[in-house]
N, C-alpha and C. Protein backbone atom coordinates (compact mmCIF):
# COMPACT_ATOMS: atom_id res chain seq x y z
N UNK A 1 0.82 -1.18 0.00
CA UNK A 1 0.00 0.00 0.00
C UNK A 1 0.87 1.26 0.00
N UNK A 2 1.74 1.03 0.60
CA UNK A 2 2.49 2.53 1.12
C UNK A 2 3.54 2.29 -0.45
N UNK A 3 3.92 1.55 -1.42
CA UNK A 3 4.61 1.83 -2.39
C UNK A 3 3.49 1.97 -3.18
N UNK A 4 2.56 1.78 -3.56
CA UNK A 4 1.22 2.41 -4.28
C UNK A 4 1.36 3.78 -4.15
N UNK A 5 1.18 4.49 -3.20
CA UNK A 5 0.78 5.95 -2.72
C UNK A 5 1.89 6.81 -3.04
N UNK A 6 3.56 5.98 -2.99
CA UNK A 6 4.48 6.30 -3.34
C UNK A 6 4.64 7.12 -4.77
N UNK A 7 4.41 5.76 -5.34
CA UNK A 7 4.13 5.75 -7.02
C UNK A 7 3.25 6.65 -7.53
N UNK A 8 2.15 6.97 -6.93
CA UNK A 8 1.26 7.66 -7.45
C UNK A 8 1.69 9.17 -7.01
N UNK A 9 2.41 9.41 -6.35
CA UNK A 9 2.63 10.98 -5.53
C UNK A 9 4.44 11.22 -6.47
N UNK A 10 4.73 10.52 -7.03
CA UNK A 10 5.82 10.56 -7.60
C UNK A 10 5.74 10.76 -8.84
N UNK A 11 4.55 10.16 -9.50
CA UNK A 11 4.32 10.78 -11.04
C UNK A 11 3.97 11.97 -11.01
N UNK A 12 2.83 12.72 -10.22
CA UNK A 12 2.47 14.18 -10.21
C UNK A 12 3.41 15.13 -9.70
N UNK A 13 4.35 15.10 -8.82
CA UNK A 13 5.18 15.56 -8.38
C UNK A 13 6.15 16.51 -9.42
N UNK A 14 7.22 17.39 -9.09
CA UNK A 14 8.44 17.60 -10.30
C UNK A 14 9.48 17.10 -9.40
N UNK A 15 9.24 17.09 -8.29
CA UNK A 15 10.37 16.57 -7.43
C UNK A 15 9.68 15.41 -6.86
N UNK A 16 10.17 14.14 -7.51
CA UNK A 16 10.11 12.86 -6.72
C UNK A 16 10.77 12.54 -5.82
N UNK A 17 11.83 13.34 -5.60
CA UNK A 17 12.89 12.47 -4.43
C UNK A 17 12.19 13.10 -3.05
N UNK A 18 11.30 14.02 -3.11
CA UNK A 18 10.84 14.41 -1.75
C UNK A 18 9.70 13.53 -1.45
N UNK A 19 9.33 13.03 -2.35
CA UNK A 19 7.75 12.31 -1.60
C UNK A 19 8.23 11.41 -0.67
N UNK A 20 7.76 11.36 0.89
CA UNK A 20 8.30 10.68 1.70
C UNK A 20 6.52 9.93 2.11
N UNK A 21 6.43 8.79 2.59
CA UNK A 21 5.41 8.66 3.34
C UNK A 21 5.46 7.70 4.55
N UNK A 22 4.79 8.29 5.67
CA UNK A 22 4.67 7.84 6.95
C UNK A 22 3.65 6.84 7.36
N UNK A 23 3.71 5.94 8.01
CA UNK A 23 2.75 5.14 8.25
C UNK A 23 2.62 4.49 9.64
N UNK A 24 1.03 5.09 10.19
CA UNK A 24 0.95 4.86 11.68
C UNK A 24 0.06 3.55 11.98
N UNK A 25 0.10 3.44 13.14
CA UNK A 25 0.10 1.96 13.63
C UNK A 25 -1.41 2.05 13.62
N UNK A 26 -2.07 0.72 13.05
CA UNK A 26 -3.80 0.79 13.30
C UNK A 26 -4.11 1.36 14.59
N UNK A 27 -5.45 1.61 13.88
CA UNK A 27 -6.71 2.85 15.21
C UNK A 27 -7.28 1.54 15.86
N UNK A 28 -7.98 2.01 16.47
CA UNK A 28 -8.87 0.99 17.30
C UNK A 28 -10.22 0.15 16.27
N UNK A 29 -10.75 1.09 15.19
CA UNK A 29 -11.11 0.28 14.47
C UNK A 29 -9.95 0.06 12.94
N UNK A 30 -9.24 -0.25 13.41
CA UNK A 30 -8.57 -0.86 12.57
C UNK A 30 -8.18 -0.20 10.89
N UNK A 31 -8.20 1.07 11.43
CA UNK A 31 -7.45 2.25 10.06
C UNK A 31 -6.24 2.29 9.98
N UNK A 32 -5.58 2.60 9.12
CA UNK A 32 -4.15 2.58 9.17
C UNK A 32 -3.98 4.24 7.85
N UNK A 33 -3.30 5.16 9.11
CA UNK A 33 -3.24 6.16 8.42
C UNK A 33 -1.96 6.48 7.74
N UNK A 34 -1.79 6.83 6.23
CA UNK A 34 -0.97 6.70 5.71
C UNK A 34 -0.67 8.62 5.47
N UNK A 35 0.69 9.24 6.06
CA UNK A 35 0.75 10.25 6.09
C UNK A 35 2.01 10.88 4.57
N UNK A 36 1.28 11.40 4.22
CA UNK A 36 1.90 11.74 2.76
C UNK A 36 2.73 13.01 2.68
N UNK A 37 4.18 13.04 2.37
CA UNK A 37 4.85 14.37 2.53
C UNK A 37 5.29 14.19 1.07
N UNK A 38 5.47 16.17 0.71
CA UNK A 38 6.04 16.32 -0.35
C UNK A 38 6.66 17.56 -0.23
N UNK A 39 7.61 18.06 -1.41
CA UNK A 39 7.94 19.46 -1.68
C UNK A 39 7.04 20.21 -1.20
N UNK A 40 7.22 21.50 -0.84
CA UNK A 40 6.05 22.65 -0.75
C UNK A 40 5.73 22.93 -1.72
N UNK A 41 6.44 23.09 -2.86
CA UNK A 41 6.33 23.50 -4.18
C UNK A 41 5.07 22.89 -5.29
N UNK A 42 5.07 21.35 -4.50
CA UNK A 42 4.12 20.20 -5.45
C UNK A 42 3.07 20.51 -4.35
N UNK A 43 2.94 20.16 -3.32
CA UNK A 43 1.63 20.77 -3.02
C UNK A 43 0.27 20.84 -3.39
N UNK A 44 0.35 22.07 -4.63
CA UNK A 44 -0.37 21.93 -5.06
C UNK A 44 -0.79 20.92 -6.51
N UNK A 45 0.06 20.33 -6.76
CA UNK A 45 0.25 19.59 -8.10
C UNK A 45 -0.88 18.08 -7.15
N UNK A 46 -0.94 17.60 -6.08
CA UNK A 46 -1.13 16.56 -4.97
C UNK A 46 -2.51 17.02 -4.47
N UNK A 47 -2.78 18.44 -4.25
CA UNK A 47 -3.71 18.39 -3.75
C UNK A 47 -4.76 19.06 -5.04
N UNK A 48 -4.56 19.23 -6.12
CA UNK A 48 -5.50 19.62 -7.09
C UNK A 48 -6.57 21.22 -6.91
N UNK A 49 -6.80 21.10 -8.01
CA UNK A 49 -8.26 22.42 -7.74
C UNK A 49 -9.05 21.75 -7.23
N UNK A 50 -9.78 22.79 -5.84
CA UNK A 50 -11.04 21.99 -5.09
C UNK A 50 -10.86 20.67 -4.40
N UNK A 51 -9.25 20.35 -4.42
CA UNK A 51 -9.16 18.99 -3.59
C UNK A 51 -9.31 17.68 -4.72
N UNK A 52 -9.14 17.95 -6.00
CA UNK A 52 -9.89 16.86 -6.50
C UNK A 52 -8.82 15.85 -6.90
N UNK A 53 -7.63 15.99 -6.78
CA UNK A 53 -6.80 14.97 -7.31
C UNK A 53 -6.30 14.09 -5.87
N UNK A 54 -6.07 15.11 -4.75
CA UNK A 54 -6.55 14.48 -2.98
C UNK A 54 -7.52 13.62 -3.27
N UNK A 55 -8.95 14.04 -3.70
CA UNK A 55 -9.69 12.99 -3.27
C UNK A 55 -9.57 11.70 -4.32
N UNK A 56 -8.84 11.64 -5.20
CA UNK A 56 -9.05 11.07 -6.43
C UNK A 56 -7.74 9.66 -5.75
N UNK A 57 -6.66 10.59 -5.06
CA UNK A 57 -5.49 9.36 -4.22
C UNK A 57 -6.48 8.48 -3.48
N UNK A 58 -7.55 9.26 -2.18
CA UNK A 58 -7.99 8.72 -1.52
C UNK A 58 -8.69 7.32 -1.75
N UNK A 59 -9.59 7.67 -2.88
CA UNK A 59 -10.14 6.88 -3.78
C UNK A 59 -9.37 5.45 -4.23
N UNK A 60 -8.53 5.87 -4.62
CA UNK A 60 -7.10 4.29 -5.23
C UNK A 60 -7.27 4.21 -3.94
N UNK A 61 -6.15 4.88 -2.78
CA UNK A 61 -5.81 4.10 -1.19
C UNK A 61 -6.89 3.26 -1.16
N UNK A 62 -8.31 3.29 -1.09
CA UNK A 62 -9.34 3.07 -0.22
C UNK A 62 -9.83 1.85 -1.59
N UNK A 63 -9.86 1.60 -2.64
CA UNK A 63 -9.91 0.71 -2.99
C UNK A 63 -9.04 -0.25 -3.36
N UNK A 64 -7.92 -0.22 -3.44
CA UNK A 64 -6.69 -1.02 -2.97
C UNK A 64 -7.19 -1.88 -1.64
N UNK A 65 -7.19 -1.15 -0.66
CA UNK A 65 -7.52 -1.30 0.72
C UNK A 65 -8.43 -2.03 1.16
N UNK A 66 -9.52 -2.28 0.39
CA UNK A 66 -10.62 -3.27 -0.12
C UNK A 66 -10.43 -4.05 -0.23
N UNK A 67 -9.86 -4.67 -1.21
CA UNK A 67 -9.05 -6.24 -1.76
C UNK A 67 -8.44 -6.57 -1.04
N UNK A 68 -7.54 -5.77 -0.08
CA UNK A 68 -6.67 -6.30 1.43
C UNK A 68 -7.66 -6.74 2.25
N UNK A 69 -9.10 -6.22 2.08
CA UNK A 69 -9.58 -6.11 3.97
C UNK A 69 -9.41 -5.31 4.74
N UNK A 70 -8.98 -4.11 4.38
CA UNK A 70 -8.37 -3.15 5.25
C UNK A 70 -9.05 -2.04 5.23
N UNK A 71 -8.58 -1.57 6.05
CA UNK A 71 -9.10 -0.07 5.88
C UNK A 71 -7.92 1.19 6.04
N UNK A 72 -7.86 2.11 5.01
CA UNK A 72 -6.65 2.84 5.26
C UNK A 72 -7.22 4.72 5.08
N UNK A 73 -6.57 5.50 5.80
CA UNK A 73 -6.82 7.19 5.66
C UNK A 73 -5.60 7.57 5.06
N UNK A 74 -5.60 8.52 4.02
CA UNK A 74 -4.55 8.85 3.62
C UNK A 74 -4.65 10.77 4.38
N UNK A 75 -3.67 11.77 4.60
CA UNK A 75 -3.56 12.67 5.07
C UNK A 75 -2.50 13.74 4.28
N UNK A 76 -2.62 14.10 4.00
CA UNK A 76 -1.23 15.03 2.85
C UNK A 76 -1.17 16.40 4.06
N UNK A 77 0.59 15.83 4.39
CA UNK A 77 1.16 16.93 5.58
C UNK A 77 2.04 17.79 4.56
C-alpha cells in the first residue's frame, strides 16, 4: 500500500525524491493512516483544484484497501 501511494505521488510531483510517506500503527477500528509528505512547491500539483486529485489518491488508497480487507486514511502533511 504505502509503495502504491508512493508511485502515485511521484508521477504528479516535479520533485520525486521528496515524496516521503509515513505510516501509523492501526486505530482501534482498525485504520491505518498513511501520512503523505512532499515538496512545498508540489503541493499543489497533490492536492489539485477543489481537492480533486486528494480525493481522487484517496479513492485508489481506499480501494486497494478493499481487496486487502483493510481499511486505510490517507492525510497530505
Amino acid at each position: 500500500m504505502k509503495e502504491l501511494l508512493i508511485a502515485i505521488a511521484q508521477g504528479l510531483v516535479e520533485d520525486p525524491s521528496a515524496v516521503r510517506v509515513d505510516v501509523d500503527e492501526p486505530t482501534e477500528d482498525g485504520t491505518v493512516v498513511y501520512h503523505l509528505h512532499v515538496a512545498e512547491s508540489d503541493m499543489g500539483r497533490v492536492i489539485g483544484k477543489q481537492g480533486r486529485i486528494a480525493k481522487a489518491i484517496r479513492v485508489v488508497m481506499r480501494s486497494a484497501a478493499t481487496r486487502n480487507n483493510t481499511k486505510v486514511a490517507v492525510e497530505i502533511d
